[in-house]
PDB file of N, CA and C in Angstrom:
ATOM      1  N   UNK A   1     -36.209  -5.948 -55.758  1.00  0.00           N
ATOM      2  CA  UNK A   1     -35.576  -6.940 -54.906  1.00  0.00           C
ATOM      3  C   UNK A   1     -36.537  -7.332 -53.787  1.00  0.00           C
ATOM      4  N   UNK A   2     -36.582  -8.211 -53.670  1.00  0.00           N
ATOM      5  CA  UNK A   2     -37.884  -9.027 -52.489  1.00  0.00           C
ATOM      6  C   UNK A   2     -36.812  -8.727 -51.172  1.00  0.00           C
ATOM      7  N   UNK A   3     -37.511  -9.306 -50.085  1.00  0.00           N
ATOM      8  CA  UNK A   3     -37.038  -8.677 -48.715  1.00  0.00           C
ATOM      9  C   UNK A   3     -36.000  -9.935 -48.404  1.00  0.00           C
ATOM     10  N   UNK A   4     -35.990 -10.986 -48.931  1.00  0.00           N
ATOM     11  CA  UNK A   4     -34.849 -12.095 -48.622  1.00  0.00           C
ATOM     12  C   UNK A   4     -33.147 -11.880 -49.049  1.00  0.00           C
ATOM     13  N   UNK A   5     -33.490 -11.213 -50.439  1.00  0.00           N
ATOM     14  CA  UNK A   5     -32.126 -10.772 -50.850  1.00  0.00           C
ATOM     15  C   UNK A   5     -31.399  -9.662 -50.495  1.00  0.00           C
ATOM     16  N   UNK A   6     -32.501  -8.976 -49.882  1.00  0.00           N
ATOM     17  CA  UNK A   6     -31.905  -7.771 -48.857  1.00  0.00           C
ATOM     18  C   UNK A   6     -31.711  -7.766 -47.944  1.00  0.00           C
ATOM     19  N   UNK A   7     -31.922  -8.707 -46.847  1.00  0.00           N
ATOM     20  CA  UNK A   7     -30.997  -9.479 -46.247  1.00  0.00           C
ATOM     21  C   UNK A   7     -29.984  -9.984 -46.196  1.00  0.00           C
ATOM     22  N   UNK A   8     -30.343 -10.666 -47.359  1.00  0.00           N
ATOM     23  CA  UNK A   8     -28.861 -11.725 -47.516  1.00  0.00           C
ATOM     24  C   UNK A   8     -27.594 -10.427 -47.793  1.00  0.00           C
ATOM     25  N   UNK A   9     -27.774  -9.873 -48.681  1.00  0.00           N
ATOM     26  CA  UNK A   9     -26.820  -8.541 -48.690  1.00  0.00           C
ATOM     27  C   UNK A   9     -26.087  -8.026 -48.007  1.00  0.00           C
ATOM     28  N   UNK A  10     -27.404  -7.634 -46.531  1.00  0.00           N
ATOM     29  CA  UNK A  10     -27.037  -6.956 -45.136  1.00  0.00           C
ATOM     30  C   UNK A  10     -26.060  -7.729 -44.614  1.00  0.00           C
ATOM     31  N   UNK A  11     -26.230  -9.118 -44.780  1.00  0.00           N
ATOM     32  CA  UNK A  11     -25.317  -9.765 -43.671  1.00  0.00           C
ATOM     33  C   UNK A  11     -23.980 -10.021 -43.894  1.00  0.00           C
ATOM     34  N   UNK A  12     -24.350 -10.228 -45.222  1.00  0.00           N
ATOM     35  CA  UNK A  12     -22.950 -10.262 -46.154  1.00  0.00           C
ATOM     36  C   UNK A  12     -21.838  -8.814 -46.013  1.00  0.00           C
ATOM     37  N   UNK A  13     -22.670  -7.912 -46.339  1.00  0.00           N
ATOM     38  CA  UNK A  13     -21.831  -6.626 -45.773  1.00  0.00           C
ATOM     39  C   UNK A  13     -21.378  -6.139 -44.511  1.00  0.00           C
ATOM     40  N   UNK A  14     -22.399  -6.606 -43.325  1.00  0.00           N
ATOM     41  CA  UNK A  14     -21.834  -6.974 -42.264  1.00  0.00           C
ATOM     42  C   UNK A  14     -20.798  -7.588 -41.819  1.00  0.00           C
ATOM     43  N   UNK A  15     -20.743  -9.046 -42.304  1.00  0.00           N
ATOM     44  CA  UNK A  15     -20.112  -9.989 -42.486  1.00  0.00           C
ATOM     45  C   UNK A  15     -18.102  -9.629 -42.490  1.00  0.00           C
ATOM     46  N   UNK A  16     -18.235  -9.180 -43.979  1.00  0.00           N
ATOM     47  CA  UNK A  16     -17.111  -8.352 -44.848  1.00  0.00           C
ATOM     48  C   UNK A  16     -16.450  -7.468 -43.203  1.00  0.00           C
ATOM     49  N   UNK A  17     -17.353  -6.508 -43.174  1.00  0.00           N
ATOM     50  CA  UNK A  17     -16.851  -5.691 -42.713  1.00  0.00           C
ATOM     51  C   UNK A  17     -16.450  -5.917 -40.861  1.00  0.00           C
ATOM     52  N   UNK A  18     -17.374  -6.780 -40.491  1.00  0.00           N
ATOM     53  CA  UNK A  18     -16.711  -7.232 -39.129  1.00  0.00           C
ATOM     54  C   UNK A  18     -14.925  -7.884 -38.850  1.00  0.00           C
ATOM     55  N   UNK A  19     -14.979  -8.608 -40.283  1.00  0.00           N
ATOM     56  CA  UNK A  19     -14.140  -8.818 -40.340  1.00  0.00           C
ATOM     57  C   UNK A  19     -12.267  -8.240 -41.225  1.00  0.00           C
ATOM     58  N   UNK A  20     -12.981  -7.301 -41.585  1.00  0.00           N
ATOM     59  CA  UNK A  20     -11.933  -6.263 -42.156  1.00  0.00           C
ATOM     60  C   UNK A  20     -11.940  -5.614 -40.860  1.00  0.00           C
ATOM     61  N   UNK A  21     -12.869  -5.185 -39.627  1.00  0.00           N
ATOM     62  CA  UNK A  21     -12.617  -4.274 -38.471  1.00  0.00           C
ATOM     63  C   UNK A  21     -11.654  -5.100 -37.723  1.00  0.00           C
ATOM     64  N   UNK A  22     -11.854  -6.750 -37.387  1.00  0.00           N
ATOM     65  CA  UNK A  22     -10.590  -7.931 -36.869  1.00  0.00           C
ATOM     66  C   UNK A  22     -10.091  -7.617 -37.227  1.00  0.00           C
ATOM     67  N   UNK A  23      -9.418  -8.077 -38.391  1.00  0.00           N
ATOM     68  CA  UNK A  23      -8.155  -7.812 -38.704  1.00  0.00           C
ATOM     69  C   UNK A  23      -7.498  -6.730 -39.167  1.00  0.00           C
ATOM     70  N   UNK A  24      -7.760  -5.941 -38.902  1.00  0.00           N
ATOM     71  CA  UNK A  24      -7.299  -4.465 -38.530  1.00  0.00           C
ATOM     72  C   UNK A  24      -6.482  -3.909 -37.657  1.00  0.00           C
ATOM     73  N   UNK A  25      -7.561  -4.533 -36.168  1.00  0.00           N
ATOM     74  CA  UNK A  25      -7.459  -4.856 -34.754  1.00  0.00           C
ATOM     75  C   UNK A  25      -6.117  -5.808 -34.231  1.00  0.00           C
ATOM     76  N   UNK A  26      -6.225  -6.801 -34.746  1.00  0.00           N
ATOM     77  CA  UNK A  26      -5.236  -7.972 -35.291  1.00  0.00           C
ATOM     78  C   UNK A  26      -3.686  -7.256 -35.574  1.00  0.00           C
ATOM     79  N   UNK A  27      -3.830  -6.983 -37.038  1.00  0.00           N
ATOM     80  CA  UNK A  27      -2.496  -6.646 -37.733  1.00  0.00           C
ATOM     81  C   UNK A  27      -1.893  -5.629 -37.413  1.00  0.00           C
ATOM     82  N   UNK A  28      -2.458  -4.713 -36.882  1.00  0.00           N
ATOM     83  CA  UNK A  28      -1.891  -3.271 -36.543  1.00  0.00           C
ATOM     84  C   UNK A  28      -0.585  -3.706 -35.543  1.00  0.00           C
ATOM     85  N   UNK A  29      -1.122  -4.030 -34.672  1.00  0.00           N
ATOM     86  CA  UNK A  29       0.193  -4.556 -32.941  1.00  0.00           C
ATOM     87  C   UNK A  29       1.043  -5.159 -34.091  1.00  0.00           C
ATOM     88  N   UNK A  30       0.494  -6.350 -34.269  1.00  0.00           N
ATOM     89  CA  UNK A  30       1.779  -7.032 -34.655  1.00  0.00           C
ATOM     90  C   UNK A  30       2.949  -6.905 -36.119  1.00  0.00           C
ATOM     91  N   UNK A  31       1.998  -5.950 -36.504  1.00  0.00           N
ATOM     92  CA  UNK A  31       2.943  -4.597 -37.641  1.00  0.00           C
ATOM     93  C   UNK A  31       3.888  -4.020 -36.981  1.00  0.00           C
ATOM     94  N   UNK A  32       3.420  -3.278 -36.039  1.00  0.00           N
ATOM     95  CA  UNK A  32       3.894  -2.417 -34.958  1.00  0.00           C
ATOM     96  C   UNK A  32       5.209  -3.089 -34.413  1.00  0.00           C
ATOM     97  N   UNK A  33       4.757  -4.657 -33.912  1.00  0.00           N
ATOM     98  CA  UNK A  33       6.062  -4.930 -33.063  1.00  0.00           C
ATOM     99  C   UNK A  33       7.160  -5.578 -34.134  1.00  0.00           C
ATOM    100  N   UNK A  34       6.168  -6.134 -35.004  1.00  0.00           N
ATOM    101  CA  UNK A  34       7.472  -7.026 -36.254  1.00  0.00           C
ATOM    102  C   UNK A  34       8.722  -5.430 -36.838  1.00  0.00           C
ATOM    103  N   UNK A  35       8.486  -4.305 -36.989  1.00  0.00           N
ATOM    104  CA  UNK A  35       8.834  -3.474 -37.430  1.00  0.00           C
ATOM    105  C   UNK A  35      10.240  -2.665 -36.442  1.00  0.00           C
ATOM    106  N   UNK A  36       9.986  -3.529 -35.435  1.00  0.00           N
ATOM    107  CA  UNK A  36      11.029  -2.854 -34.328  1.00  0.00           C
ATOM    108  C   UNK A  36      10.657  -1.645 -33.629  1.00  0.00           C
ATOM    109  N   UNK A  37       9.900  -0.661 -34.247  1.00  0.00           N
ATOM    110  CA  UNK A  37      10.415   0.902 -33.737  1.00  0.00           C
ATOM    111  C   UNK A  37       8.637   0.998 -33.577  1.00  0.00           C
ATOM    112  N   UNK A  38       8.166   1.598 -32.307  1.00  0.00           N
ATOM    113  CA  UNK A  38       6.672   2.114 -31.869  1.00  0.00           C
ATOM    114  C   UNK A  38       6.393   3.383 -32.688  1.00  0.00           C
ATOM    115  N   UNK A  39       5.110   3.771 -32.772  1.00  0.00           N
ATOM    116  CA  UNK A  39       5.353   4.860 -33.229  1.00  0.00           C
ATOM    117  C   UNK A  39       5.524   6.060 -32.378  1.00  0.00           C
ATOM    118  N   UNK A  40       5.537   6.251 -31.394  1.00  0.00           N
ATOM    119  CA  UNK A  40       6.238   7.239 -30.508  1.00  0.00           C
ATOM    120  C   UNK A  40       7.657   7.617 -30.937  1.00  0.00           C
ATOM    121  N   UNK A  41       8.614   6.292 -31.057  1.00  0.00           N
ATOM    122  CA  UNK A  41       9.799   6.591 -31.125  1.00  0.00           C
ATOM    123  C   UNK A  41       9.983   7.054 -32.053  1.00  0.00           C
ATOM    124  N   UNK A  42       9.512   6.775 -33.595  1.00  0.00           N
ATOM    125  CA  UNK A  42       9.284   7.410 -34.620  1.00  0.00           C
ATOM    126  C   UNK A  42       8.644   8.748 -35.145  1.00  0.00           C
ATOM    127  N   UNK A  43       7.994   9.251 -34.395  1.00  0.00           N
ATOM    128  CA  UNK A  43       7.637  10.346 -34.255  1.00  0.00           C
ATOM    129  C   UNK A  43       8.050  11.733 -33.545  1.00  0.00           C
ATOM    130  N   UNK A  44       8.904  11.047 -32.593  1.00  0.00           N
ATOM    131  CA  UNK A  44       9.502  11.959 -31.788  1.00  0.00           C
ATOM    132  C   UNK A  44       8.949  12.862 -30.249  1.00  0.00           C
ATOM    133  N   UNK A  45       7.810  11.587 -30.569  1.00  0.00           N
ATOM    134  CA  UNK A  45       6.911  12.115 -29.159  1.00  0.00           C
ATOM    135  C   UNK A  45       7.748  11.860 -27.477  1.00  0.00           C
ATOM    136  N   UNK A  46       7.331  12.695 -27.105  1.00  0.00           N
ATOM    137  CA  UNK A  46       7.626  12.522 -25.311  1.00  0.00           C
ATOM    138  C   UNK A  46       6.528  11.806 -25.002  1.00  0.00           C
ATOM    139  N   UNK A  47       6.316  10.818 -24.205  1.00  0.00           N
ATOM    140  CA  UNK A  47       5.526   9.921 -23.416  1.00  0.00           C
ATOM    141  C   UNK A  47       5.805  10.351 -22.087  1.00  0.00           C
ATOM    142  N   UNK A  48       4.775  10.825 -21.200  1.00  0.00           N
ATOM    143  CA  UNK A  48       4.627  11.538 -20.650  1.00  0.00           C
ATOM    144  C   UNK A  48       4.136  10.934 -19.301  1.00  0.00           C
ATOM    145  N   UNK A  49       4.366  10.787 -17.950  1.00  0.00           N
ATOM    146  CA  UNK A  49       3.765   9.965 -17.099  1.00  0.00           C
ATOM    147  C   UNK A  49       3.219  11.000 -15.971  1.00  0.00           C
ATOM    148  N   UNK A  50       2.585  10.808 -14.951  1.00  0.00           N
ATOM    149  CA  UNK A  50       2.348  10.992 -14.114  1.00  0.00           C
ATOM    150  C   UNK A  50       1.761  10.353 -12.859  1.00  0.00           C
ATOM    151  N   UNK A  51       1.813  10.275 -11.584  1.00  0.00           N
ATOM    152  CA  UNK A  51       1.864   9.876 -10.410  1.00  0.00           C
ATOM    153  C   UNK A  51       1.639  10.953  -9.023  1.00  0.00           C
ATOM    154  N   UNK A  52       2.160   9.881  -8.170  1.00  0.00           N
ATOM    155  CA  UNK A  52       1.823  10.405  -7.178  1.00  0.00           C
ATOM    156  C   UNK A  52       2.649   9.821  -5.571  1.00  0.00           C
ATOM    157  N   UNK A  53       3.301  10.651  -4.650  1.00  0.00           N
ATOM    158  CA  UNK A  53       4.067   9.803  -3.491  1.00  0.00           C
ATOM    159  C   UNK A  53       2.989  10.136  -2.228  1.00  0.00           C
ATOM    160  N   UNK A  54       3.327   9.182  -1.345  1.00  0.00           N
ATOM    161  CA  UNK A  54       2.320  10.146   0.166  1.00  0.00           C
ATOM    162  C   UNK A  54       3.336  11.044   0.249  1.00  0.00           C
ATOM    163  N   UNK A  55       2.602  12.127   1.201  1.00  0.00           N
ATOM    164  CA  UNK A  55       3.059  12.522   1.647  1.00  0.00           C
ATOM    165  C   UNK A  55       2.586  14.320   2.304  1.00  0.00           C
ATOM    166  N   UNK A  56       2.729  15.302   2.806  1.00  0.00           N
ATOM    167  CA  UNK A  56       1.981  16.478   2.916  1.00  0.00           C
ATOM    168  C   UNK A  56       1.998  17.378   2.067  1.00  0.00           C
ATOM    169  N   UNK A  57       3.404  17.533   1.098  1.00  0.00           N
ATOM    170  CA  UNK A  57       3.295  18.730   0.160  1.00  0.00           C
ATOM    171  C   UNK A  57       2.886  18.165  -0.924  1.00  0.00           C
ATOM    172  N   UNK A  58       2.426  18.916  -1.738  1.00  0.00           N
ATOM    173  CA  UNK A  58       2.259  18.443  -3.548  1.00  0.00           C
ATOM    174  C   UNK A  58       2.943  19.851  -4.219  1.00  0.00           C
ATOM    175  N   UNK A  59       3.691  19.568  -5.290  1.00  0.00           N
ATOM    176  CA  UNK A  59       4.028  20.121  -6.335  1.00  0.00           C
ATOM    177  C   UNK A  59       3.672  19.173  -7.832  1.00  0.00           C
ATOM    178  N   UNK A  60       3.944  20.330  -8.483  1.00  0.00           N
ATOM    179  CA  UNK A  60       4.093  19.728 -10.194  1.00  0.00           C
ATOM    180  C   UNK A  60       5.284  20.348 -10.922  1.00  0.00           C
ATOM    181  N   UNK A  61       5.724  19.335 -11.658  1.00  0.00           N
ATOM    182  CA  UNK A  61       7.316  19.399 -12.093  1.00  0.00           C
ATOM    183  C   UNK A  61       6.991  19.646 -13.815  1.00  0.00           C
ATOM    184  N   UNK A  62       7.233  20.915 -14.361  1.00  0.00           N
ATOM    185  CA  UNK A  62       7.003  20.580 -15.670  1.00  0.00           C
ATOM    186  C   UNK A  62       8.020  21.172 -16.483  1.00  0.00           C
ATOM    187  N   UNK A  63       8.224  20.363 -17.826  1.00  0.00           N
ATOM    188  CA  UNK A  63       9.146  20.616 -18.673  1.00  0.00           C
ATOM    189  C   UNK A  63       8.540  20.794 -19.643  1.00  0.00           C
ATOM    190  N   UNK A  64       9.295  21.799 -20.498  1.00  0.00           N
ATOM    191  CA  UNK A  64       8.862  22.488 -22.015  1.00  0.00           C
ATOM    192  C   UNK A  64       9.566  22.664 -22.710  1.00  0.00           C
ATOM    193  N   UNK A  65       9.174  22.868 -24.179  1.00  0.00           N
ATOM    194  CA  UNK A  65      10.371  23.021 -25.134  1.00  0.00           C
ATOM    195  C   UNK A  65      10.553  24.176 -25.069  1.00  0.00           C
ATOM    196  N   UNK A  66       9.663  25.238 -24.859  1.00  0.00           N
ATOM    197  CA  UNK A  66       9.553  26.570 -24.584  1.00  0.00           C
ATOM    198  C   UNK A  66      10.785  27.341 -23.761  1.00  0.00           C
ATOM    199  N   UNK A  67      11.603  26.291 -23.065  1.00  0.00           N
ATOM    200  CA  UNK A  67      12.526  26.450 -21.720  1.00  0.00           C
ATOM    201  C   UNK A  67      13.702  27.007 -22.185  1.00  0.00           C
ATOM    202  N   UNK A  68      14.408  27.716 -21.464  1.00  0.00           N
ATOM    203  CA  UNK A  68      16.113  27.845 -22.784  1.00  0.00           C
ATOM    204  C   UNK A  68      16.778  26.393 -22.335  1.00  0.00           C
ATOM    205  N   UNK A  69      16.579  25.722 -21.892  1.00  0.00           N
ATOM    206  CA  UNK A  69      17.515  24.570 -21.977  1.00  0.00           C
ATOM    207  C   UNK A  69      16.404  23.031 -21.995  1.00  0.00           C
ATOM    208  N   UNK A  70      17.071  22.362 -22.661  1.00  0.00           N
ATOM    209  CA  UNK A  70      15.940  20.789 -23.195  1.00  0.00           C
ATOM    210  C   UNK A  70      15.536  19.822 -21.383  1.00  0.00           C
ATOM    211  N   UNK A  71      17.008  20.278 -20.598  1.00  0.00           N
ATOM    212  CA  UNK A  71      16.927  19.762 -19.295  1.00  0.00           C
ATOM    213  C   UNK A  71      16.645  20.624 -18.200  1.00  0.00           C
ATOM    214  N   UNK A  72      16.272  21.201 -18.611  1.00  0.00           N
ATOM    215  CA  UNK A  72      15.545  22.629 -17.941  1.00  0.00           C
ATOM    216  C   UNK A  72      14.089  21.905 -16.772  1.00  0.00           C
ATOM    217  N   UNK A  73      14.200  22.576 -15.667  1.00  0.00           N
ATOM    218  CA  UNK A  73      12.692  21.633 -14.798  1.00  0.00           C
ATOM    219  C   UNK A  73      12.687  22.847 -13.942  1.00  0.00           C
ATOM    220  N   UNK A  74      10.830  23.030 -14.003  1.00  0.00           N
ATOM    221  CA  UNK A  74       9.721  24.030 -13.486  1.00  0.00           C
ATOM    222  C   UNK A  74       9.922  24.002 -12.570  1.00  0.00           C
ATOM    223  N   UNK A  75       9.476  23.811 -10.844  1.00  0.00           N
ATOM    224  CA  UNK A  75       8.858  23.193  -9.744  1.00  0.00           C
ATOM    225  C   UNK A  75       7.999  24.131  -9.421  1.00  0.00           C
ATOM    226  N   UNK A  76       6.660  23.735  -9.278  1.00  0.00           N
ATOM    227  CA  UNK A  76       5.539  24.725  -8.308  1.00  0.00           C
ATOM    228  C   UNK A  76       5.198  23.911  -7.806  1.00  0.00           C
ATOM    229  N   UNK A  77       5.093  24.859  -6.442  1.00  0.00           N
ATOM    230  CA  UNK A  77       4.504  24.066  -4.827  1.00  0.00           C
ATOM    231  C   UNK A  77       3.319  24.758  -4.902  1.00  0.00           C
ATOM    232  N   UNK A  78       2.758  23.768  -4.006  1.00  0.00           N
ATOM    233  CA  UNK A  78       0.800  24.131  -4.059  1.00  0.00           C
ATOM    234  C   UNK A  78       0.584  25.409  -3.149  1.00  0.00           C
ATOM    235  N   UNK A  79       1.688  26.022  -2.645  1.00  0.00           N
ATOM    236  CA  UNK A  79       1.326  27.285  -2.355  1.00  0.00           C
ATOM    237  C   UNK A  79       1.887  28.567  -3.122  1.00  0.00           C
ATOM    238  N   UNK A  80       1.795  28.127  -5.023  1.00  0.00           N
ATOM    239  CA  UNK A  80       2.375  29.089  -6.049  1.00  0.00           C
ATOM    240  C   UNK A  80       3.810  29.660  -5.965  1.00  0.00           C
ATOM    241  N   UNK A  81       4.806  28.535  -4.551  1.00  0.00           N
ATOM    242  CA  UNK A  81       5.944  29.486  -5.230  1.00  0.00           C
ATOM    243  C   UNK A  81       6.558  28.648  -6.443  1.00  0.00           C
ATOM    244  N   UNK A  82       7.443  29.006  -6.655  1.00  0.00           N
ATOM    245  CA  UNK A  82       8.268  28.336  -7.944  1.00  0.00           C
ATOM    246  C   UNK A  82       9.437  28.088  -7.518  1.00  0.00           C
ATOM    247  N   UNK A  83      10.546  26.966  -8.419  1.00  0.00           N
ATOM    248  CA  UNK A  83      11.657  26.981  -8.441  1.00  0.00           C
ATOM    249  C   UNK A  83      12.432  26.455  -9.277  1.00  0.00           C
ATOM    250  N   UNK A  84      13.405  26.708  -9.601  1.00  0.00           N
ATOM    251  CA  UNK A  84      14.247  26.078 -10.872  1.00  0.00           C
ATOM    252  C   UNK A  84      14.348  27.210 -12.118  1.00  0.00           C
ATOM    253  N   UNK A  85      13.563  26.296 -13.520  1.00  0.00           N
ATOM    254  CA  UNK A  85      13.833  27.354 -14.680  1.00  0.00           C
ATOM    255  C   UNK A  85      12.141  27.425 -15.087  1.00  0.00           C
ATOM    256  N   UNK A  86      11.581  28.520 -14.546  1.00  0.00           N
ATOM    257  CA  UNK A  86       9.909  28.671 -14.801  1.00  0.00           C
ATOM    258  C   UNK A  86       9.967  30.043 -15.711  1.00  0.00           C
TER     259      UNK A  86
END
């Protein structure tokens, strides 16, 4: 093969594939939203946030499945005490 047609090849496969990576990019969301349900909700995942208020104390509030109850909540204050169900 001479060096022109191996080119032409490269670009062509390039080509192909830039555009199978679009529309990939493309179809996925709007799969996603035509379908009704995210896949979080389908999966059964917790989505999980975190933040922040002013203010002088900090704690962190955490929940686990690990907990005896599903509404079960940690609290630790930044000086290690605890409160609630830890």
């Amino acid at each position: 093969m001479d060096s022109a047609s191996e080119w032409g090849a490269l670009r062509i496969t390039l080509l192909f594939g830039a555009a199978a990576v679009a529309l990939a990019l493309i179809a996925a969301p709007l799969l996603e939203s035509r379908s009704g349900t995210g896949l979080a909700r389908n999966a059964g995942v917790d989505l999980m946030s975190t933040g922040s208020i002013g203010g002088t104390t900090s704690y962190t509030i955490r929940r686990s499945v690990l907990q005896s109850s599903p509404d079960a909540v940690c609290i630790i204050r930044s000086d290690g005490a605890r409160s609630g169900d830890c």
